[in-house]
Protein backbone atom coordinates (compact mmCIF):
# COMPACT_ATOMS: atom_id res chain seq x y z
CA UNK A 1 33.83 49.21 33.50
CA UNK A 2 30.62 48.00 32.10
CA UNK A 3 29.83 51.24 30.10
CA UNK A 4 30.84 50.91 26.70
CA UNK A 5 33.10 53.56 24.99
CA UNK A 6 30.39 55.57 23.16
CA UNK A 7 28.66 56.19 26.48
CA UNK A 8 31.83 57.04 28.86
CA UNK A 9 32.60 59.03 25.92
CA UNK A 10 29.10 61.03 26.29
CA UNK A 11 29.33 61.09 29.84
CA UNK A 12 32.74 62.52 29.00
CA UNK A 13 31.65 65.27 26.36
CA UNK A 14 29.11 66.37 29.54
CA UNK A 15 31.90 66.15 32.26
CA UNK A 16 33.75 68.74 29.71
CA UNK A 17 31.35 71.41 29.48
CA UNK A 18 30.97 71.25 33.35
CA UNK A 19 34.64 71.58 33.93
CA UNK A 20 34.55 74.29 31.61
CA UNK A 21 37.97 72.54 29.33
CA UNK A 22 37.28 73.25 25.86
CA UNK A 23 40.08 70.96 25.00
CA UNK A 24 38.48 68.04 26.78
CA UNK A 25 35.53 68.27 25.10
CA UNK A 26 37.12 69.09 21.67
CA UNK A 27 38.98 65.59 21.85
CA UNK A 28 35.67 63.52 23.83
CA UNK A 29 33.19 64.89 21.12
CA UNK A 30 35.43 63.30 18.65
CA UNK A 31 36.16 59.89 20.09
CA UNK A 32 32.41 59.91 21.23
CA UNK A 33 31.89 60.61 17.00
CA UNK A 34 34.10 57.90 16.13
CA UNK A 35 33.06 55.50 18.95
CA UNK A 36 29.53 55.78 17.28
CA UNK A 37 27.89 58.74 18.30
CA UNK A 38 25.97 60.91 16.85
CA UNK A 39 25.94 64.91 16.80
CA UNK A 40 22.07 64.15 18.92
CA UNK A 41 23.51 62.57 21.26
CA UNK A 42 26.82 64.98 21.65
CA UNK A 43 24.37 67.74 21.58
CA UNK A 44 22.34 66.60 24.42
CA UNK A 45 25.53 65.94 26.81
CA UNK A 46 26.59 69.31 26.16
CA UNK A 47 23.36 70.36 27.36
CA UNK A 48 23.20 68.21 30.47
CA UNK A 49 26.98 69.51 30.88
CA UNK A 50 25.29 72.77 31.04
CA UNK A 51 22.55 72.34 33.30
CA UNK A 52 25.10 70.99 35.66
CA UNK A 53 27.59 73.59 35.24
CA UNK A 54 24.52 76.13 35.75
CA UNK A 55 23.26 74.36 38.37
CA UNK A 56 26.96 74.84 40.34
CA UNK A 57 27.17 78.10 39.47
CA UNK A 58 24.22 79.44 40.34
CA UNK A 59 24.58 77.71 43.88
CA UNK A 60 28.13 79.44 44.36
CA UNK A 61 26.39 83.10 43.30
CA UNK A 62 24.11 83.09 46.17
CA UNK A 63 26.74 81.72 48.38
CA UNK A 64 29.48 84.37 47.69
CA UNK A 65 26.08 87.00 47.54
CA UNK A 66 25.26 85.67 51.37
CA UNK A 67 28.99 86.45 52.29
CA UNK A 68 29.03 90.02 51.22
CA UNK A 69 26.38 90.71 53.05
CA UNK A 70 27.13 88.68 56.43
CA UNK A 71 31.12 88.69 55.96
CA UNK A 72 31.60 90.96 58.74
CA UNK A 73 30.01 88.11 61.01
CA UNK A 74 32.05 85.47 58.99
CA UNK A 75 34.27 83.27 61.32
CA UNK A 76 36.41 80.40 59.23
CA UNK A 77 36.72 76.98 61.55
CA UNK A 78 39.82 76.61 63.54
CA UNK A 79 41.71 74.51 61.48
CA UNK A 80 41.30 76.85 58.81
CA UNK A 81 38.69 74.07 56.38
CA UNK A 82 35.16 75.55 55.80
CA UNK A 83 32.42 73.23 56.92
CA UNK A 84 31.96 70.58 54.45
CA UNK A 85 34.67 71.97 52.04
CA UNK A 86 35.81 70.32 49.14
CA UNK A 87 40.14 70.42 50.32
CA UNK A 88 40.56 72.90 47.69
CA UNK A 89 42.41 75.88 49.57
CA UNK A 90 45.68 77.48 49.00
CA UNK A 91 47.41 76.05 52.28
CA UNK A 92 50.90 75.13 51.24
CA UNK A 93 51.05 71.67 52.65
């Protein structure tokens, strides 16, 4: 990678907050502090982190809002996949 370590460490520290792993960022704040960072810049990936993570969240509210109201019309695809999904279900495989 051409990114140097403070910076995949930031990107990291923002990555955390989205994923919502307190450990993760824990341990990327302080390689991103000893890789040269400052507590500016970890400050401000935590915030993009949240904007993100907001961002997501927000987007899955109105979704699972849309099937409450409609989820007596809701049909899943044949195959059992939503449209578009991400290949996160449950199916034992």
């Amino acid at each position: 990678m051409k990114l140097d370590s403070r910076t995949l460490r930031l990107i990291a520290v923002g990555a955390s907050v989205t994923a919502n792993c307190m450990p993760c960022l824990e341990a990327n704040a302080t390689k991103a502090l000893e890789d040269g960072a400052d507590e500016q810049e970890i400050a401000d990936a935590i915030s993009v982190g949240r904007l993100v993570r907001q961002g997501a969240a927000s987007k899955m509210d109105r979704y699972t809002a849309s099937l409450s109201q409609a989820f007596a019309t809701f049909s899943p695809s044949p195959d059992g996949a939503s449209q578009g999904g991400c290949g996160c279900d449950a199916r034992e495989g």
